[in-house]
C-alpha atoms as a PDB file:
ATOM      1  CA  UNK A   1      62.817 -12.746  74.304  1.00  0.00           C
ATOM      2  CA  UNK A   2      59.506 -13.396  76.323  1.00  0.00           C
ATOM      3  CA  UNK A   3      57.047 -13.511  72.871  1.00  0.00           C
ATOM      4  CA  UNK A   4      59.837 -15.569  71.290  1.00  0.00           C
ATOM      5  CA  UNK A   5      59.566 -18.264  73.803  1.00  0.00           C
ATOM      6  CA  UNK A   6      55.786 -17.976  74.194  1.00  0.00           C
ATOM      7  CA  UNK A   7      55.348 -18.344  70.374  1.00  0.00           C
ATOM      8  CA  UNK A   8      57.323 -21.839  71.013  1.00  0.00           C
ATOM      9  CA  UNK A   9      54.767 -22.899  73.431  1.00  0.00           C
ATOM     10  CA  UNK A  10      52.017 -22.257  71.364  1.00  0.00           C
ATOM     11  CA  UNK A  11      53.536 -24.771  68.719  1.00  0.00           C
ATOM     12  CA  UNK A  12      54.652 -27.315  71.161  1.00  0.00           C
ATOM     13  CA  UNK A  13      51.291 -27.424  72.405  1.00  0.00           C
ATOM     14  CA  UNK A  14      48.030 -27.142  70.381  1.00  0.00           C
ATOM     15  CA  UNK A  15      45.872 -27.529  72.656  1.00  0.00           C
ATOM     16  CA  UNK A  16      46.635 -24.465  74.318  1.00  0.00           C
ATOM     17  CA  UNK A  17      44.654 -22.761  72.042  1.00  0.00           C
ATOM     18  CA  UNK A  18      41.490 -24.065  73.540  1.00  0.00           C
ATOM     19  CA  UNK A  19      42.281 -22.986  77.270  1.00  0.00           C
ATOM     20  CA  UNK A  20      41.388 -19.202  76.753  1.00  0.00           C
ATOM     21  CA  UNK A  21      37.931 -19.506  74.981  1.00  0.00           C
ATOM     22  CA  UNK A  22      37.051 -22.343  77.412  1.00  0.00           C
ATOM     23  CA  UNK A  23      38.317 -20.595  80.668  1.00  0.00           C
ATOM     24  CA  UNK A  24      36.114 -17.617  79.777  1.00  0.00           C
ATOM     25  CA  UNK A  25      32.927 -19.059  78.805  1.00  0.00           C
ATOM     26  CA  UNK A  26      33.272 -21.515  81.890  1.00  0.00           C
ATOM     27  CA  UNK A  27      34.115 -18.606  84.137  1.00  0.00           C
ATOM     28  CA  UNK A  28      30.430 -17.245  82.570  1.00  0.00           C
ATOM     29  CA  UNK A  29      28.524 -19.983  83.158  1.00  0.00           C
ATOM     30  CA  UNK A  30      29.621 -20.672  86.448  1.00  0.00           C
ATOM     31  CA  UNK A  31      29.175 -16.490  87.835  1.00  0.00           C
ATOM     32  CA  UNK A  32      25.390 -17.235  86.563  1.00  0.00           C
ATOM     33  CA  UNK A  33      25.158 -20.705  88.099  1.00  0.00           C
ATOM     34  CA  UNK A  34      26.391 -19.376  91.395  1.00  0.00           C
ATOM     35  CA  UNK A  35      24.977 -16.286  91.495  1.00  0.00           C
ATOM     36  CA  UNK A  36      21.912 -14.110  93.376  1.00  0.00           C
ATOM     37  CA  UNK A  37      20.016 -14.311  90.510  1.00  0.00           C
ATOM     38  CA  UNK A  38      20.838 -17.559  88.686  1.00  0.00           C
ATOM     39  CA  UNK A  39      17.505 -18.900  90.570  1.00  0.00           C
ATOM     40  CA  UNK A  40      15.379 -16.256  87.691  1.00  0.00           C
ATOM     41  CA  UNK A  41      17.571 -17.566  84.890  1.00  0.00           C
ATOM     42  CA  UNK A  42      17.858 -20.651  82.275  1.00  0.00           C
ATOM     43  CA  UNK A  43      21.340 -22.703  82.847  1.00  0.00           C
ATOM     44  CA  UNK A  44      21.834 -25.714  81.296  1.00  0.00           C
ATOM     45  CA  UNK A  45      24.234 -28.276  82.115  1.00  0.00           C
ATOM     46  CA  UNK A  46      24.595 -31.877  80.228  1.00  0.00           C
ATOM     47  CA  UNK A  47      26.740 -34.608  79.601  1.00  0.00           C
ATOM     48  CA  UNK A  48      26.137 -36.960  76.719  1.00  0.00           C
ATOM     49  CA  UNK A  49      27.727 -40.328  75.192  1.00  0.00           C
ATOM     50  CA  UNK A  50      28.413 -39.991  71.519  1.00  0.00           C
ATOM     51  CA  UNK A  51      29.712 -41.960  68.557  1.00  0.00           C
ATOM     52  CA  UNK A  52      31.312 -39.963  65.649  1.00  0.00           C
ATOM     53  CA  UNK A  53      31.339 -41.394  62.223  1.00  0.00           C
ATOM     54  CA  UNK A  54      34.596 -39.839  59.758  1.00  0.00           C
ATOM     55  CA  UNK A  55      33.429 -38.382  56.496  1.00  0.00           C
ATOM     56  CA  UNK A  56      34.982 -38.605  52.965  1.00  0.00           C
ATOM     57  CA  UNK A  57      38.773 -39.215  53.355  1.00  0.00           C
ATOM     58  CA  UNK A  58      38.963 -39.192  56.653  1.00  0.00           C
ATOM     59  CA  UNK A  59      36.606 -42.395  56.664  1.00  0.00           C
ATOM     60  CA  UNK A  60      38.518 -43.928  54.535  1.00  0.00           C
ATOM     61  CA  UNK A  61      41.687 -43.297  56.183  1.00  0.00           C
ATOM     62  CA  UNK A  62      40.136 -44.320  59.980  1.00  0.00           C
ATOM     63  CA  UNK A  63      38.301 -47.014  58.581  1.00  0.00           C
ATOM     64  CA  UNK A  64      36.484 -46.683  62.056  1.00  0.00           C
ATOM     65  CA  UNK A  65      34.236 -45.301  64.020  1.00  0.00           C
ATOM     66  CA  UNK A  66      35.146 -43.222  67.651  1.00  0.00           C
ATOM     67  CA  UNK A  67      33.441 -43.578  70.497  1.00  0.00           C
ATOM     68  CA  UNK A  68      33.882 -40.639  73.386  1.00  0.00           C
ATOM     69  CA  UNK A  69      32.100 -38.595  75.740  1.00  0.00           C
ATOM     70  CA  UNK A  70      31.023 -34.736  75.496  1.00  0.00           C
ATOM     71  CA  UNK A  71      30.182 -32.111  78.509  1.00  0.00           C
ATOM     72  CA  UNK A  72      28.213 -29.032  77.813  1.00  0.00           C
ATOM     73  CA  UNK A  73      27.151 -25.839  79.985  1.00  0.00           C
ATOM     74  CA  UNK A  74      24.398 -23.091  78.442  1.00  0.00           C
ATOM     75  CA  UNK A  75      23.190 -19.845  79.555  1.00  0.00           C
ATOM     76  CA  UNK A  76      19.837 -18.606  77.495  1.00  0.00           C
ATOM     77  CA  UNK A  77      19.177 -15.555  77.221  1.00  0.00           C
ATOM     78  CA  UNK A  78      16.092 -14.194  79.373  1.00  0.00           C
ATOM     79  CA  UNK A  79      12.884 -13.913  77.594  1.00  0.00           C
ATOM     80  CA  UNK A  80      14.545 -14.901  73.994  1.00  0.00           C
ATOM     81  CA  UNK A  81      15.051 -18.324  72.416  1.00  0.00           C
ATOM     82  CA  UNK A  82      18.799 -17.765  71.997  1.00  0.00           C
ATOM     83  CA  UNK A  83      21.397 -19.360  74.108  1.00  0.00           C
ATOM     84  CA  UNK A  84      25.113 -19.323  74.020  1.00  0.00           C
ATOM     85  CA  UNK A  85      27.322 -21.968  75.795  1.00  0.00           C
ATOM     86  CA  UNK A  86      29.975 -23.602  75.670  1.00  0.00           C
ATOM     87  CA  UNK A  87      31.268 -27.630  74.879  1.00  0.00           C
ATOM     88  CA  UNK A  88      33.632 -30.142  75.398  1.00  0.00           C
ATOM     89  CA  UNK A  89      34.114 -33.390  73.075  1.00  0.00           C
ATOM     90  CA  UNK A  90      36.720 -36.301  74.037  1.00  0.00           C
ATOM     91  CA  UNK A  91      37.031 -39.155  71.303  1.00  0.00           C
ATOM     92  CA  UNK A  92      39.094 -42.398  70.697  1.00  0.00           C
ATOM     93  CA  UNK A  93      39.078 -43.625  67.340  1.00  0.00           C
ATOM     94  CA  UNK A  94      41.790 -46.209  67.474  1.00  0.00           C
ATOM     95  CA  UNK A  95      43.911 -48.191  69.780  1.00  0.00           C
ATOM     96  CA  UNK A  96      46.349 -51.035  70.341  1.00  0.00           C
ATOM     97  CA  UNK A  97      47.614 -52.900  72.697  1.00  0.00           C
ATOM     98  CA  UNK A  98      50.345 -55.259  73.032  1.00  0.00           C
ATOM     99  CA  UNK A  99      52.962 -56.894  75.486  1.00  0.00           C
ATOM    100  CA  UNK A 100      57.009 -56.091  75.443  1.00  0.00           C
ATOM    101  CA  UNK A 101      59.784 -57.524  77.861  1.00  0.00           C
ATOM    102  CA  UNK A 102      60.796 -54.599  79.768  1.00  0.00           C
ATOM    103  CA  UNK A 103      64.356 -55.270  78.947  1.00  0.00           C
ATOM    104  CA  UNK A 104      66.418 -57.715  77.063  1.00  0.00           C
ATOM    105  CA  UNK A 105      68.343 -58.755  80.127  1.00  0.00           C
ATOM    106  CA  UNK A 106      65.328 -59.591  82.039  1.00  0.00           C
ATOM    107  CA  UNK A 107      63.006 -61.337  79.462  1.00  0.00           C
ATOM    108  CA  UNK A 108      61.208 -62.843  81.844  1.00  0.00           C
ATOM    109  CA  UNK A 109      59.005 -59.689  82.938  1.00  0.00           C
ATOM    110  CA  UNK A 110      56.862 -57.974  80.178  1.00  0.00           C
ATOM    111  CA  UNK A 111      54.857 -54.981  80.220  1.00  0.00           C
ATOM    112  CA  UNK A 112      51.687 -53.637  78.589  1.00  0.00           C
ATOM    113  CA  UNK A 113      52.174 -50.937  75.735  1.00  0.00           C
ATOM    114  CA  UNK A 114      49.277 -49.134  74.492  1.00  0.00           C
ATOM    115  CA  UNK A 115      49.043 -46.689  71.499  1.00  0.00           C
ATOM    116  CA  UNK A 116      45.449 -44.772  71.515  1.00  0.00           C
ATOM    117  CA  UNK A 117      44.225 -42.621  69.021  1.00  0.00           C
ATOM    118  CA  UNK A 118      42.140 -39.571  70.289  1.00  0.00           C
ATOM    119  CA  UNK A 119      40.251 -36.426  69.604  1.00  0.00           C
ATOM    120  CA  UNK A 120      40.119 -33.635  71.739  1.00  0.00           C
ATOM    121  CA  UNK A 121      37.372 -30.583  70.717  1.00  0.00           C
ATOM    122  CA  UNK A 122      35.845 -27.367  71.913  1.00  0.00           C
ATOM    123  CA  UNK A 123      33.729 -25.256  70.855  1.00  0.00           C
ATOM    124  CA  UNK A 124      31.041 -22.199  71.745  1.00  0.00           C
ATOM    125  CA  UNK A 125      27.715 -23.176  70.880  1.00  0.00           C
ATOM    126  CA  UNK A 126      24.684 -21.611  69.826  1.00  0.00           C
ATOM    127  CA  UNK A 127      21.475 -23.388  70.263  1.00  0.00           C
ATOM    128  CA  UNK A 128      17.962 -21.601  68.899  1.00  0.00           C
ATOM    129  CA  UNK A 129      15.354 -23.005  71.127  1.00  0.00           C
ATOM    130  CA  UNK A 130      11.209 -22.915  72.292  1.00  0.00           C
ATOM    131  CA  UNK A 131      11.054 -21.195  75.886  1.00  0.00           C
ATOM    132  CA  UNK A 132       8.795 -23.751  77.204  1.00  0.00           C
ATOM    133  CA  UNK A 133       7.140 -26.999  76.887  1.00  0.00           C
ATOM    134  CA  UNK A 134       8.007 -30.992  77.695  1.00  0.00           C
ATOM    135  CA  UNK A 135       8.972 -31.486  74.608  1.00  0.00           C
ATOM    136  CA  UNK A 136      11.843 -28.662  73.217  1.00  0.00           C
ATOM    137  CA  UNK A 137      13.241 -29.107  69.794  1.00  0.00           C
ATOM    138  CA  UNK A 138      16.405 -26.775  68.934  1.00  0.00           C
ATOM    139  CA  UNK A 139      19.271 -26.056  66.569  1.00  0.00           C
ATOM    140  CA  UNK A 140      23.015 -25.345  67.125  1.00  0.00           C
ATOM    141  CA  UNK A 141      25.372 -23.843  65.434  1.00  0.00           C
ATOM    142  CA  UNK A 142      29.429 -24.068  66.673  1.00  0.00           C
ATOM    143  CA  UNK A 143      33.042 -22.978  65.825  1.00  0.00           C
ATOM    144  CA  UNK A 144      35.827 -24.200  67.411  1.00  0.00           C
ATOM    145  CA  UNK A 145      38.718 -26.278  67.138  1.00  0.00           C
ATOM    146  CA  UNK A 146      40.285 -29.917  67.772  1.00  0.00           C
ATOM    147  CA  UNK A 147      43.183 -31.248  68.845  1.00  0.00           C
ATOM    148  CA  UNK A 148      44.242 -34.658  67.315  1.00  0.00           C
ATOM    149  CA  UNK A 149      47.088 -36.771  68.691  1.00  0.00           C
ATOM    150  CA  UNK A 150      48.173 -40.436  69.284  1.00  0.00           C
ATOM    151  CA  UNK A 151      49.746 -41.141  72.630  1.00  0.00           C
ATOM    152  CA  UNK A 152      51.965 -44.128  73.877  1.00  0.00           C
ATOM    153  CA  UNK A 153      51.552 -45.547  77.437  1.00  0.00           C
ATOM    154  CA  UNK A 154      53.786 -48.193  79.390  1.00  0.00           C
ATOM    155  CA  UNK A 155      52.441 -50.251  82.067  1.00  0.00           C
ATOM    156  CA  UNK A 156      53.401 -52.600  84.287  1.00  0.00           C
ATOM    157  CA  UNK A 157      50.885 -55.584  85.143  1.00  0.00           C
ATOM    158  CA  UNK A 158      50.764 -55.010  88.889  1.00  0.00           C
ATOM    159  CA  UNK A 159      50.349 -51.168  88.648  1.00  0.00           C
ATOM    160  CA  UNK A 160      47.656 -48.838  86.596  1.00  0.00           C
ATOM    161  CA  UNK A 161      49.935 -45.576  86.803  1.00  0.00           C
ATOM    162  CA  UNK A 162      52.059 -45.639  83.280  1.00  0.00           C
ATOM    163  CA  UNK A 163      55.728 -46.337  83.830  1.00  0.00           C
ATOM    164  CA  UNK A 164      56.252 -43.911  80.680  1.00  0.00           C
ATOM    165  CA  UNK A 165      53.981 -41.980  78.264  1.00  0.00           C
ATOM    166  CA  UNK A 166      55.090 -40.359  74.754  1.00  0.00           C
ATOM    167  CA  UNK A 167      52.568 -38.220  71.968  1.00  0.00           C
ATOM    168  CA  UNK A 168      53.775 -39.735  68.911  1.00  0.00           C
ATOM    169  CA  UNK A 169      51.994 -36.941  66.667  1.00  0.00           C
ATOM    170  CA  UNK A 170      49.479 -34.613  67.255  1.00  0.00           C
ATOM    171  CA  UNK A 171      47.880 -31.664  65.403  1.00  0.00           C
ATOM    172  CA  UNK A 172      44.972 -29.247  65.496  1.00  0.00           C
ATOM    173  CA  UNK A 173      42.246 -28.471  63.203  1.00  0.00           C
ATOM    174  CA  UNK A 174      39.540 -25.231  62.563  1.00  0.00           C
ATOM    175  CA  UNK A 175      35.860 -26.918  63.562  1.00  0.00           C
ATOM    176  CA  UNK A 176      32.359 -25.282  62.821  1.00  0.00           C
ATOM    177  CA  UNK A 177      28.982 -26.975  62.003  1.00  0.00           C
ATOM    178  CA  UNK A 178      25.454 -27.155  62.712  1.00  0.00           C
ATOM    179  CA  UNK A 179      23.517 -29.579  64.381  1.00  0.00           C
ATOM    180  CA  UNK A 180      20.027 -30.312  65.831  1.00  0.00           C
ATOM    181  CA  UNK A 181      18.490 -31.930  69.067  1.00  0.00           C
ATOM    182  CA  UNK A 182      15.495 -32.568  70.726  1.00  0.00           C
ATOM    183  CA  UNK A 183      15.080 -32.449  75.052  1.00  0.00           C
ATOM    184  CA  UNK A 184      12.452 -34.187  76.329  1.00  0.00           C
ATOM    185  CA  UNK A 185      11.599 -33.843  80.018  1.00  0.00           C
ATOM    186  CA  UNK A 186      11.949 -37.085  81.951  1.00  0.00           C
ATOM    187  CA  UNK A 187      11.371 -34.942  85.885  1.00  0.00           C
ATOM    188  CA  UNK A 188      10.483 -31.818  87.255  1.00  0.00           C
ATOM    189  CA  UNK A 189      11.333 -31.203  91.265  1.00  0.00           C
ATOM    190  CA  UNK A 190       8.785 -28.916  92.206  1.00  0.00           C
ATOM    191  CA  UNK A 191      10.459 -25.741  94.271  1.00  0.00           C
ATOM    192  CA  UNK A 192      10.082 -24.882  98.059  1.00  0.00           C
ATOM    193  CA  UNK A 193      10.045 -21.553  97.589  1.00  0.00           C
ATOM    194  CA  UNK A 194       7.635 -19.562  95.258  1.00  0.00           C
ATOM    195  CA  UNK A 195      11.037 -17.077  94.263  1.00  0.00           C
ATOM    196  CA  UNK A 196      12.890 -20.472  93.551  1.00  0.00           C
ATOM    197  CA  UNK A 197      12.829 -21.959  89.622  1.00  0.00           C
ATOM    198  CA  UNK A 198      12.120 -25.750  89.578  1.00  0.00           C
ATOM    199  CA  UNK A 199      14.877 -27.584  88.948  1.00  0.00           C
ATOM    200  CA  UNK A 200      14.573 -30.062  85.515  1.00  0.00           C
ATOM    201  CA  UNK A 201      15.807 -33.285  84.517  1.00  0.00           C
ATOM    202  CA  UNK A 202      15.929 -34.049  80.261  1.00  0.00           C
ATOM    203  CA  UNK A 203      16.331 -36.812  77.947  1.00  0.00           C
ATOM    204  CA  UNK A 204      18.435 -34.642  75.822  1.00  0.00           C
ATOM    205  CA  UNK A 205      19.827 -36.525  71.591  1.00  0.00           C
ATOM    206  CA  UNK A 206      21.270 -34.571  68.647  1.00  0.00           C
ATOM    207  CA  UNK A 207      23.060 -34.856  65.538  1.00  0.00           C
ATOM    208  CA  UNK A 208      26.321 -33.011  64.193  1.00  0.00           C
ATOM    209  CA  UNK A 209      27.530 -32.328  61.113  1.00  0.00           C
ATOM    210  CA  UNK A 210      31.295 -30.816  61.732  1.00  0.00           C
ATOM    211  CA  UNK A 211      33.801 -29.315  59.338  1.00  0.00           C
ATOM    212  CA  UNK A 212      36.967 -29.673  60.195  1.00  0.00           C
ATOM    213  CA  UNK A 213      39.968 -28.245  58.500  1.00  0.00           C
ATOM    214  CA  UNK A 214      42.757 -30.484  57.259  1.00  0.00           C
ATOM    215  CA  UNK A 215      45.393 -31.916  59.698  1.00  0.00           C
ATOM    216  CA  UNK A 216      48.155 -34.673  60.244  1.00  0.00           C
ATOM    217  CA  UNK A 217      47.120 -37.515  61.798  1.00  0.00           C
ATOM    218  CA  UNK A 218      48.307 -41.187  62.715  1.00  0.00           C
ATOM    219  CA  UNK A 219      45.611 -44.102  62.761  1.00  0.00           C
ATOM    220  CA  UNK A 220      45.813 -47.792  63.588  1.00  0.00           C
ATOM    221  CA  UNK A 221      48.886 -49.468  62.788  1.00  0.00           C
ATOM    222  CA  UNK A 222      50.431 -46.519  61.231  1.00  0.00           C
ATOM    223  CA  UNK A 223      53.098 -46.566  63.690  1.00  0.00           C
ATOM    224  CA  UNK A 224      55.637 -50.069  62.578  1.00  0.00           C
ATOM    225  CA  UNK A 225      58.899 -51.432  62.989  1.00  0.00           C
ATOM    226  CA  UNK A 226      60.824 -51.785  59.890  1.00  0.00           C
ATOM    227  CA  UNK A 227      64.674 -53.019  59.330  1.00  0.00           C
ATOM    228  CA  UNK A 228      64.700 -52.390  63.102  1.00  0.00           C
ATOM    229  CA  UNK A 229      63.487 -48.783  62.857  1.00  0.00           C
ATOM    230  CA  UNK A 230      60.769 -46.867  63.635  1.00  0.00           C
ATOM    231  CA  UNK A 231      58.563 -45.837  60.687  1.00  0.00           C
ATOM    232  CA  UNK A 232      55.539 -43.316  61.184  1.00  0.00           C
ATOM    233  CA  UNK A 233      52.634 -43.652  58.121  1.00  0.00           C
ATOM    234  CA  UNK A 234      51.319 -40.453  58.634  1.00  0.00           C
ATOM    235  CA  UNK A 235      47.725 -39.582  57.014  1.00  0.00           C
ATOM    236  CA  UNK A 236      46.958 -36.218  56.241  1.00  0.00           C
ATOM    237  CA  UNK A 237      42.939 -35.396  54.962  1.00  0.00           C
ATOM    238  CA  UNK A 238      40.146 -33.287  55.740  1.00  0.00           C
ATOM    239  CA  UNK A 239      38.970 -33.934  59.164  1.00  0.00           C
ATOM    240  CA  UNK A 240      34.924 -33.531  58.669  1.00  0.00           C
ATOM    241  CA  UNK A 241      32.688 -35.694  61.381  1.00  0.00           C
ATOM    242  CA  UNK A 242      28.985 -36.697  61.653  1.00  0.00           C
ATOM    243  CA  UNK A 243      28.045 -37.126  65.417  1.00  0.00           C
ATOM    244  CA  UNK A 244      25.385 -39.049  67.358  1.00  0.00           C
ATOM    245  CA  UNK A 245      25.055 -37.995  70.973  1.00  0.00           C
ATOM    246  CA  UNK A 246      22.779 -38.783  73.797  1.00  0.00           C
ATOM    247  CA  UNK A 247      22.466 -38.012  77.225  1.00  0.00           C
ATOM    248  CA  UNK A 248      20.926 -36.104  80.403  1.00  0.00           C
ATOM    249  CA  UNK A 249      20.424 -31.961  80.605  1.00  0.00           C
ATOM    250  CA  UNK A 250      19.644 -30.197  84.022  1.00  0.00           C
ATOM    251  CA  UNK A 251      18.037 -26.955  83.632  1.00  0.00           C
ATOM    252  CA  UNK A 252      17.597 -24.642  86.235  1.00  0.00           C
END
C-alpha cells in the first residue's frame, strides 16, 4: 500500500523528480564550499539572466520568447579541466492578466486574476574548461529535465498574497544539450593568507542549444470561456530551446 500511494505522488507532482538529483549535487557542492580544504579547490557559483527562444513547433506554438533567471554551482576537478555541477533554470513564456468582480452579489469590488506560463529546469552540467587565465573559454554538456505548467493566481488590490492559486496543466519533459561560454575576469581580491586561494569575480555569457522531449502544454489564451464553460486548447510539440544567458561567476 505504501509504493501504491508513492507512485501517485510521483504523477501528481512532476517536479518531484528533480528534488533527488538536485538535493545531492547541492549537498556536494556545498560539503566542498564549506569545507577544510575548499580554500585548495575550484568552486564556482553564478547566477545569470537569460532569454530562451522556442525552436520548430514549439515556436510556432509560443509565438514568444521567455524571459527567466538561472542559478548554477560547479566543483572542477583538481589539476584537470573537467568540472561537474549542477543548474537551475526558471522561465515565463506567457502571461495574462485581467480584472473579475469577486462575486456577483458584490459587483462593486473586483480582483486581479493572473494566468502565467512557466518553465521550471534542472540539470547536471559538465563544463570542459582552461585551468587558468583572464580570459576562460569552455563547453557544457547537460541532461536533465523540465517541468512545464500554467498557474492561476487571485488577488485582491490592497493585498500581494493570492486569495487563491490553481495549476491549470502542467507536464515534464527529458532535457540534454550542449552549450558554450566564455568568463572573463572583471576582479581578483588578493588573499591575506599565503594558504588562502584569491577569491574571483567573472563576467560570465553562453549559449544553449536544449532538446527537450515532447510534452503538453498550455500557452497564451489557450485557456477561454465558451457557451459559459471552460475550454482548455492544449498544445502538445517537441519542447527544444535555444538560450542566451549572462551574468556574474565567483570562483574560489
Amino acid at each position: 500500500m505504501r509504493s501504491q500511494a508513492r507512485s501517485r505522488t510521483m504523477k501528481k507532482h512532476p517536479c518531484t523528480c528533480i528534488r533527488m538529483p538536485v538535493l545531492a549535487v547541492a549537498a556536494l557542492v556545498l560539503q566542498w564550499f564549506s569545507s577544510g580544504t575548499a580554500s585548495a579547490q575550484d568552486v564556482h557559483l553564478g547566477a545569470d539572466f537569460l532569454t530562451g527562444f522556442p525552436c520548430g513547433k514549439f515556436s510556432s506554438n509560443l509565438g514568444a520568447n521567455g524571459y527567466g533567471v538561472s542559478a548554477y554551482g560547479l566543483y572542477r576537478i583538481p589539476r584537470s579541466p573537467l568540472g561537474i555541477g549542477l543548474e537551475l533554470g526558471y522561465m515565463v513564456y506567457g502571461s495574462e492578466q485581467r480584472r473579475e468582480t469577486l462575486s456577483p452579489a458584490i459587483p462593486e469590488t473586483t480582483v486581479k486574476v493572473r494566468t502565467s506560463n512557466r518553465i521550471l529546469a534542472g540539470h547536471l552540467l559538465l563544463r570542459l574548461q582552461p585551468c587558468c587565465g583572464s580570459v576562460r573559454p569552455y563547453a557544457d554538456g547537460l541532461v536533465g529535465i523540465k517541468y512545464l505548467y500554467t498557474r492561476t493566481s487571485v488577488r485582491s488590490n490592497w493585498s500581494l498574497d493570492p486569495i487563491a492559486v490553481a495549476t491549470n496543466l502542467d507536464d515534464w519533459a527529458l532535457s540534454y544539450g550542449l552549450g558554450g561560454g566564455v568568463q572573463v575576469l572583471l576582479y581578483q581580491e588578493r588573499p591575506q593568507r599565503r594558504k588562502d586561494r584569491p577569491v574571483h569575480i567573472l563576467l560570465d555569457a553562453k549559449l544553449r542549444y536544449m532538446r527537450g522531449s515532447p510534452a503538453d502544454y498550455l500557452t497564451p489564451g489557450s485557456i477561454r470561456q465558451e457557451d459559459g464553460k471552460l475550454v482548455y486548447y492544449i498544445s502538445r510539440s517537441r519542447t527544444d530551446m535555444l538560450s542566451t544567458q549572462m551574468g556574474i561567476t565567483f570562483r574560489f
